[in-house]
PDB file of N, CA and C in Angstrom:
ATOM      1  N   UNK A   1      51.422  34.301 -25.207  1.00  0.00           N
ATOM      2  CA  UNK A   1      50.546  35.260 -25.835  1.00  0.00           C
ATOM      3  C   UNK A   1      51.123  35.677 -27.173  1.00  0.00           C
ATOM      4  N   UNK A   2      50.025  36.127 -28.186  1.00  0.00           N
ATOM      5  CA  UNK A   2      51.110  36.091 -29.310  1.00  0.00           C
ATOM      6  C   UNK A   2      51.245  37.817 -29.641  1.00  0.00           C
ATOM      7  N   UNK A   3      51.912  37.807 -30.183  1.00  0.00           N
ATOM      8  CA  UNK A   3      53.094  39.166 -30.599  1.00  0.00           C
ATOM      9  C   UNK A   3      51.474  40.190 -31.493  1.00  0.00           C
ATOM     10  N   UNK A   4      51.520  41.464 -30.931  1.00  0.00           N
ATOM     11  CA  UNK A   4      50.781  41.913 -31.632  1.00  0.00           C
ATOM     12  C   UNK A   4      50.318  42.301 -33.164  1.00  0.00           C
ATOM     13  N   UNK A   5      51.875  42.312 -33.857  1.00  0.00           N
ATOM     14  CA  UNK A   5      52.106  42.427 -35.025  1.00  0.00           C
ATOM     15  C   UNK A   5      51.782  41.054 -36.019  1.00  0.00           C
ATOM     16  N   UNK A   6      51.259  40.056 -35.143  1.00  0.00           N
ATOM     17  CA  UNK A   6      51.559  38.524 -36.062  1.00  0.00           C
ATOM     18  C   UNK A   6      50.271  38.342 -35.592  1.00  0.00           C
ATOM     19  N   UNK A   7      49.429  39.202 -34.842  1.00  0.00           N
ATOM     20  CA  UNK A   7      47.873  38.864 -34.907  1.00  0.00           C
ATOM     21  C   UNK A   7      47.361  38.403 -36.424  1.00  0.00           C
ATOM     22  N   UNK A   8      46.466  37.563 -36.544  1.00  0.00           N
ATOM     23  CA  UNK A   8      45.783  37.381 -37.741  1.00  0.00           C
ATOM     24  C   UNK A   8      45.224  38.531 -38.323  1.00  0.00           C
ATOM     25  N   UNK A   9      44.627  39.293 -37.423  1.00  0.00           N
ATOM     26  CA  UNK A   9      43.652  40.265 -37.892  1.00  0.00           C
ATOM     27  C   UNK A   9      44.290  41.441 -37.979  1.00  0.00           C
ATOM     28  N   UNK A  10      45.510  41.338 -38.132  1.00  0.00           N
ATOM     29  CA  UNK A  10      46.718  42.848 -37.516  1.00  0.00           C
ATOM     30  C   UNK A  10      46.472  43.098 -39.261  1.00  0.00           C
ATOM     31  N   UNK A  11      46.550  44.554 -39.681  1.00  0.00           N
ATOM     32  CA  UNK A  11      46.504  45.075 -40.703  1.00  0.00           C
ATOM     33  C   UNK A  11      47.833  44.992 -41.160  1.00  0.00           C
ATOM     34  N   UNK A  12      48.349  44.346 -43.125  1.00  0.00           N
ATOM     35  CA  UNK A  12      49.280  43.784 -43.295  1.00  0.00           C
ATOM     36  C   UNK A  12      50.380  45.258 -43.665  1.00  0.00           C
ATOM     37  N   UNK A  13      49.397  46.235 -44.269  1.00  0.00           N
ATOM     38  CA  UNK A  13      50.950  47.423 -44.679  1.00  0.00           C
ATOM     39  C   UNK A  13      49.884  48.394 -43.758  1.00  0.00           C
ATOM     40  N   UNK A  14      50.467  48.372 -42.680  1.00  0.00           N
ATOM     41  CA  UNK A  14      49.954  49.672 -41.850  1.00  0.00           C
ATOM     42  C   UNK A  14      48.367  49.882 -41.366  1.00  0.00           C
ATOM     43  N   UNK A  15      48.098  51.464 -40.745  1.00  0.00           N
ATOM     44  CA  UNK A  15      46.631  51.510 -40.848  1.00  0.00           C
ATOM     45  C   UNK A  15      45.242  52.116 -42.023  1.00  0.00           C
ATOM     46  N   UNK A  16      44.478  51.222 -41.978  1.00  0.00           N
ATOM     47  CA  UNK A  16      43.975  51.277 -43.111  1.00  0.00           C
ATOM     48  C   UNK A  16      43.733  52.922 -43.470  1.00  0.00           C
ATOM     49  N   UNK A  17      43.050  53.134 -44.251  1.00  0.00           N
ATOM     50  CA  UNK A  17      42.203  54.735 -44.846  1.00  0.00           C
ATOM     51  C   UNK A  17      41.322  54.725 -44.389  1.00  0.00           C
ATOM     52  N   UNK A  18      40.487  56.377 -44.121  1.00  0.00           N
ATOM     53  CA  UNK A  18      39.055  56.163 -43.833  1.00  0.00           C
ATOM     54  C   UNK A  18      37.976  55.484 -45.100  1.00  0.00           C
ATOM     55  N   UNK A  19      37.710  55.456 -46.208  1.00  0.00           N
ATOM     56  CA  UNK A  19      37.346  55.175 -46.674  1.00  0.00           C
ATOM     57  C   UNK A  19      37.402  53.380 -46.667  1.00  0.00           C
ATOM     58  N   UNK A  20      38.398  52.581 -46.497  1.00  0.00           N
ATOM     59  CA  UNK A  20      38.862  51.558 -45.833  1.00  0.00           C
ATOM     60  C   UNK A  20      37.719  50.919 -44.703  1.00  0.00           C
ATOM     61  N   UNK A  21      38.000  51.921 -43.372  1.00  0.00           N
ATOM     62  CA  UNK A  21      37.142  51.633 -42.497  1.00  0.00           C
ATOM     63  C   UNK A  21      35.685  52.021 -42.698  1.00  0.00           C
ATOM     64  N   UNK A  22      35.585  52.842 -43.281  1.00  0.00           N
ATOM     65  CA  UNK A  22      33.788  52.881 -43.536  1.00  0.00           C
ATOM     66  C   UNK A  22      33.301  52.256 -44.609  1.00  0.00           C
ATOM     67  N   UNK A  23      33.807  51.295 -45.231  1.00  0.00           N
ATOM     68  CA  UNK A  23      33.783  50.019 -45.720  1.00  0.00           C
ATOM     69  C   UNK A  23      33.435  48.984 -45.129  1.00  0.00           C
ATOM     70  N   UNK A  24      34.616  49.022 -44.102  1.00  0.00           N
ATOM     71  CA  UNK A  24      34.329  47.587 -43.448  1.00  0.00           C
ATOM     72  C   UNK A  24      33.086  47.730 -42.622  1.00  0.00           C
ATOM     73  N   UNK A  25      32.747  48.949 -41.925  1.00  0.00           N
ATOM     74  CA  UNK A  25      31.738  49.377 -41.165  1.00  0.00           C
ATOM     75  C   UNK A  25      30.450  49.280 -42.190  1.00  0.00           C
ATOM     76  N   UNK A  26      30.575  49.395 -43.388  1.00  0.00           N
ATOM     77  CA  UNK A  26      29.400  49.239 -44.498  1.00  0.00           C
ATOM     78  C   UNK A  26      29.103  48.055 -43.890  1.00  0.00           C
ATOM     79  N   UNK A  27      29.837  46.904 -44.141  1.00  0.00           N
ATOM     80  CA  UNK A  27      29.742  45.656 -44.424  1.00  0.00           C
ATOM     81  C   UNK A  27      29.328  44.995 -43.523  1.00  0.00           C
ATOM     82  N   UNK A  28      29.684  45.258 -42.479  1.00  0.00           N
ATOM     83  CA  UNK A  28      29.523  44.802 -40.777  1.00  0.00           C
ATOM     84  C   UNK A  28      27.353  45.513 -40.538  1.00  0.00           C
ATOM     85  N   UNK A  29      27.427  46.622 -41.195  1.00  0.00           N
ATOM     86  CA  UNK A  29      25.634  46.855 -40.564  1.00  0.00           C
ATOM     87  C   UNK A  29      25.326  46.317 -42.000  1.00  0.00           C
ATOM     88  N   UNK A  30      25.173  45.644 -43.208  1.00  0.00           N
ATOM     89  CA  UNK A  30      24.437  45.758 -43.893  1.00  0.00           C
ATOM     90  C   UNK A  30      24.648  44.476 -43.997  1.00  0.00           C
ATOM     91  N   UNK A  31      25.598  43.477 -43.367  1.00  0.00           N
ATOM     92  CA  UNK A  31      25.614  41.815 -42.692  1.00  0.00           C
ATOM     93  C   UNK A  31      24.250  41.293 -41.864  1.00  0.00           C
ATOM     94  N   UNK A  32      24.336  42.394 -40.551  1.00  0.00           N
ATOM     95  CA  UNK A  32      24.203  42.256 -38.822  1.00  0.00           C
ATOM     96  C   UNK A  32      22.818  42.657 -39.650  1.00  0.00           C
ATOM     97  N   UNK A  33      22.372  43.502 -40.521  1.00  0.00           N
ATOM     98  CA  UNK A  33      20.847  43.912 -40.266  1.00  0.00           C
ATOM     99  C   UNK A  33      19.978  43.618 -41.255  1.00  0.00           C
ATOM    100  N   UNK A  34      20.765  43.496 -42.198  1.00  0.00           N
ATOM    101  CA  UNK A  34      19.859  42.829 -43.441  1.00  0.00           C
ATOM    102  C   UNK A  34      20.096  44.188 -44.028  1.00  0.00           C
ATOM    103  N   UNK A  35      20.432  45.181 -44.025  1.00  0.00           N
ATOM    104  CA  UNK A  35      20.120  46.680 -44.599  1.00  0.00           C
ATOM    105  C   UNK A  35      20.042  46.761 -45.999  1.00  0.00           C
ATOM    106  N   UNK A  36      18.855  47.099 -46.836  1.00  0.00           N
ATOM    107  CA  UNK A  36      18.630  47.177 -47.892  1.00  0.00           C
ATOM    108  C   UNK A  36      17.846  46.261 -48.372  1.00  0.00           C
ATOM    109  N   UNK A  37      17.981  45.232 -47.867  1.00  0.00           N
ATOM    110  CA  UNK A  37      17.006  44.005 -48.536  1.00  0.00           C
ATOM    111  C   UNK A  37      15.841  43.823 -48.318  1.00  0.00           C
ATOM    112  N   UNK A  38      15.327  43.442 -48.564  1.00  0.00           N
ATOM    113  CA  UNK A  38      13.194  43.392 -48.782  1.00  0.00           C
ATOM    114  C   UNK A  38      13.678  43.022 -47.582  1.00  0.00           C
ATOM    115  N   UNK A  39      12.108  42.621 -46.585  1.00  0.00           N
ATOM    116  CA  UNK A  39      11.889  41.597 -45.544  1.00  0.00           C
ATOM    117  C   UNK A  39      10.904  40.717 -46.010  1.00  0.00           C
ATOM    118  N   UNK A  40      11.740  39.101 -45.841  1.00  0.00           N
ATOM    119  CA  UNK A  40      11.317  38.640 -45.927  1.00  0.00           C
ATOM    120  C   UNK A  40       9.417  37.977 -45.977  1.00  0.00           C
ATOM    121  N   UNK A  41       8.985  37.295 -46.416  1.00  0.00           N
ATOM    122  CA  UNK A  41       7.864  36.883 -46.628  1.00  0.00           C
ATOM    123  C   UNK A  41       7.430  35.688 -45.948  1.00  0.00           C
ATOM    124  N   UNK A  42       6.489  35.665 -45.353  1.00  0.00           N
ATOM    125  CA  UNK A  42       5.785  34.325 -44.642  1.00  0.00           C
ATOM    126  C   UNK A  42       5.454  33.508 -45.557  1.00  0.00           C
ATOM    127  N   UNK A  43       5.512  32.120 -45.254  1.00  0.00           N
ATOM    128  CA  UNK A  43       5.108  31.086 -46.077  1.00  0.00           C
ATOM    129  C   UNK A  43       3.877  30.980 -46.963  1.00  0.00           C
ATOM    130  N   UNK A  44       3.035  31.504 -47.789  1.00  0.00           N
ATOM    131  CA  UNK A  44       1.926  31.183 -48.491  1.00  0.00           C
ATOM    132  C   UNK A  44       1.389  33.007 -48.597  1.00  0.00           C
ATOM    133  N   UNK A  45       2.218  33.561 -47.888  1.00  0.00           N
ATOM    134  CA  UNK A  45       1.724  34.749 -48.167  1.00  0.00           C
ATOM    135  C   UNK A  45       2.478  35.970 -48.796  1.00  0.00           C
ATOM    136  N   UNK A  46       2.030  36.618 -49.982  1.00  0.00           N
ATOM    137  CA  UNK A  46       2.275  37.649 -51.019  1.00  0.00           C
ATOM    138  C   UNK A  46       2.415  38.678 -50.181  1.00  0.00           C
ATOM    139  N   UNK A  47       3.938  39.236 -49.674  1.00  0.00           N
ATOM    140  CA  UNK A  47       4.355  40.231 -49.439  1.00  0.00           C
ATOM    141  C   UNK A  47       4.479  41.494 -50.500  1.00  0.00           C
ATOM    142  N   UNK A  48       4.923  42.259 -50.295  1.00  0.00           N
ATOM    143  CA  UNK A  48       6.044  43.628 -51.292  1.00  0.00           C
ATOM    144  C   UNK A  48       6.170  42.898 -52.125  1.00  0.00           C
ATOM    145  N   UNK A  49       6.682  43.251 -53.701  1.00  0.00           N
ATOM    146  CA  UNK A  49       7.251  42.434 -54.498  1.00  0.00           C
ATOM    147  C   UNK A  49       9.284  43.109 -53.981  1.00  0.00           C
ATOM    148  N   UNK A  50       9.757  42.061 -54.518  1.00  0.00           N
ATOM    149  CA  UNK A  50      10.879  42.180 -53.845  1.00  0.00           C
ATOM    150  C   UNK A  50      11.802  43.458 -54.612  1.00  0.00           C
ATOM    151  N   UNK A  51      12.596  44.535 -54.017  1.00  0.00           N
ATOM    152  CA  UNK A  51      13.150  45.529 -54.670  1.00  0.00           C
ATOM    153  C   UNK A  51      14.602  45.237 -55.546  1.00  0.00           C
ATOM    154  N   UNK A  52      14.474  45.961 -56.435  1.00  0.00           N
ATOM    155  CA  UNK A  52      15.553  45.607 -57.804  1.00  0.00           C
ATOM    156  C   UNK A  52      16.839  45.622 -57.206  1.00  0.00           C
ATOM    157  N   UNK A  53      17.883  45.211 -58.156  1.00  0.00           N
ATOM    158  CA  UNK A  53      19.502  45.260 -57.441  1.00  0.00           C
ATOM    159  C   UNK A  53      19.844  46.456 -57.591  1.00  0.00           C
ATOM    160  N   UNK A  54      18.970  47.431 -58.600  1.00  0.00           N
ATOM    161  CA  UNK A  54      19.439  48.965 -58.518  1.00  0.00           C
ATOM    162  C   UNK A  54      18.930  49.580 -57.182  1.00  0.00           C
ATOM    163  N   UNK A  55      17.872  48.710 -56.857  1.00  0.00           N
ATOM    164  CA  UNK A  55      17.469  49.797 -55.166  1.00  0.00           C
ATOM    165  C   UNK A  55      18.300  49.293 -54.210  1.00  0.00           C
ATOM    166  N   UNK A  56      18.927  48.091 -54.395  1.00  0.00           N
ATOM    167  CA  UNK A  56      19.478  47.148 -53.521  1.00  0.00           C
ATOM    168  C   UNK A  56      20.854  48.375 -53.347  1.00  0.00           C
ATOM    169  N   UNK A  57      21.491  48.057 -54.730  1.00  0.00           N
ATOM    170  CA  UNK A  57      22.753  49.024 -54.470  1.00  0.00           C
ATOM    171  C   UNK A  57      22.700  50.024 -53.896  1.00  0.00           C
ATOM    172  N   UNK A  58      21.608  50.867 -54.684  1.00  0.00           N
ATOM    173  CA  UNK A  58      21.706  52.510 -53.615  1.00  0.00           C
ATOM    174  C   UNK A  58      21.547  52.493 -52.127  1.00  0.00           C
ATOM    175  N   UNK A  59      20.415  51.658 -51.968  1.00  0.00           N
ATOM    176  CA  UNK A  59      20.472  51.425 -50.509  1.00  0.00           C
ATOM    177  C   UNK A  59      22.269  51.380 -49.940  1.00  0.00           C
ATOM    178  N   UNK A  60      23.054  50.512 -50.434  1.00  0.00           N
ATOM    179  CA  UNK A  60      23.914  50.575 -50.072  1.00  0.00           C
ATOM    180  C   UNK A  60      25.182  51.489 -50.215  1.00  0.00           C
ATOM    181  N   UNK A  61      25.014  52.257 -51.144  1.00  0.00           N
ATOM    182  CA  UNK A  61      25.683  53.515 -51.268  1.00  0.00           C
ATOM    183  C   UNK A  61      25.493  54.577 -50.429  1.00  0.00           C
ATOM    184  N   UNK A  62      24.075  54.482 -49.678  1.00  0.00           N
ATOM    185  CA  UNK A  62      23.580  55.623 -48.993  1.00  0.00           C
ATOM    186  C   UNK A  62      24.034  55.149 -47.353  1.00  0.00           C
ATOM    187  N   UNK A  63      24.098  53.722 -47.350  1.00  0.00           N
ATOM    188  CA  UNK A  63      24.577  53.560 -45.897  1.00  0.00           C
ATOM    189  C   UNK A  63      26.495  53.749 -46.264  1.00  0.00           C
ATOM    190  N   UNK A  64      27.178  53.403 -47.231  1.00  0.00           N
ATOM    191  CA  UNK A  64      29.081  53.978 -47.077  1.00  0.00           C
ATOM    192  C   UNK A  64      29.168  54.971 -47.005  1.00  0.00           C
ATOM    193  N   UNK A  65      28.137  56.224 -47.686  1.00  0.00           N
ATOM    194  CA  UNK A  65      28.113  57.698 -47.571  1.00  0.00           C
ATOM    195  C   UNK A  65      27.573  57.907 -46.132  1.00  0.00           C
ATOM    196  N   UNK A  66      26.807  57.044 -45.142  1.00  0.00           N
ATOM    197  CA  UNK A  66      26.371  57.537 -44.151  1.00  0.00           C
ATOM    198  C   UNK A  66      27.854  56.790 -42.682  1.00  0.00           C
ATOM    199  N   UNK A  67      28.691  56.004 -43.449  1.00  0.00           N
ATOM    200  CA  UNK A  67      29.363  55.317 -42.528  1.00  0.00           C
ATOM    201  C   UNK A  67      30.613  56.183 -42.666  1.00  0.00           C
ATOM    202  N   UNK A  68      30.912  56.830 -44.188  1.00  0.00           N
ATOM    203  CA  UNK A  68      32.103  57.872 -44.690  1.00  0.00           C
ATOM    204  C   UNK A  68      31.949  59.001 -43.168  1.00  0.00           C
ATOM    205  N   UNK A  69      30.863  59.436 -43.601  1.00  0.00           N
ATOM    206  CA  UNK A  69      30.283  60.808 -42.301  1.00  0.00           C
ATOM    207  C   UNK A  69      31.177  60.542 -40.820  1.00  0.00           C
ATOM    208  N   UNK A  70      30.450  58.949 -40.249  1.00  0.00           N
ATOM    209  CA  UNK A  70      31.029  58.591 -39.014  1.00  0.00           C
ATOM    210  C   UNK A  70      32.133  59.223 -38.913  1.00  0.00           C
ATOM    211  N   UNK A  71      33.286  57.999 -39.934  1.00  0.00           N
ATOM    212  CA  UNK A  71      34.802  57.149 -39.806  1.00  0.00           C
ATOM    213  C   UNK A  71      35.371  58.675 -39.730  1.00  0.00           C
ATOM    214  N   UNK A  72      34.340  60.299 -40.876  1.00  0.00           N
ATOM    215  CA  UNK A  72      35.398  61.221 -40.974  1.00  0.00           C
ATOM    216  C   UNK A  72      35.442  61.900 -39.647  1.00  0.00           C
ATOM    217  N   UNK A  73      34.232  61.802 -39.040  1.00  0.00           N
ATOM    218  CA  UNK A  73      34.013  62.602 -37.711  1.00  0.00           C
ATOM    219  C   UNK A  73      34.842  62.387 -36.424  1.00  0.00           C
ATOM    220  N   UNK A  74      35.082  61.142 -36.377  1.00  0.00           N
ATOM    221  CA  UNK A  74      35.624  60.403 -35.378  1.00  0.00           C
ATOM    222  C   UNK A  74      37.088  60.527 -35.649  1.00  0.00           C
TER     223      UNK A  74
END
């Protein structure tokens, strides 16, 4: 079995920050769900027009400020 410290995934100088983890927690729901991005469009048919990279970003600022909340609560 291997040594816990020589895990791959073992954090290299210690444990991370909260800001750190509600990062990675950004990244992990806005992977897993699509969060922020249009939904997609069916083949031949004119959906939404698709939203700018400025809505794109905020969207995603509003989910690290909503993942900050968690990581501080916990």
């Amino acid at each position: 079995m291997a040594d816990e410290t020589t895990r791959k995934d073992a954090p290299e100088n210690g444990p991370k920050n909260r800001d750190e983890v509600a990062l990675e927690l950004m990244k992990f729901v806005a992977l897993t769900t699509g969060y922020g991005k249009p939904a997609a469009s069916g083949a031949g048919f004119a959906g939404k027009s698709k939203g700018t990279a400025e809505e794109y970003a905020d969207a995603l600022l509003q989910l690290f400020e909503r993942c900050r909340e968690v990581v501080k609560k916990g």
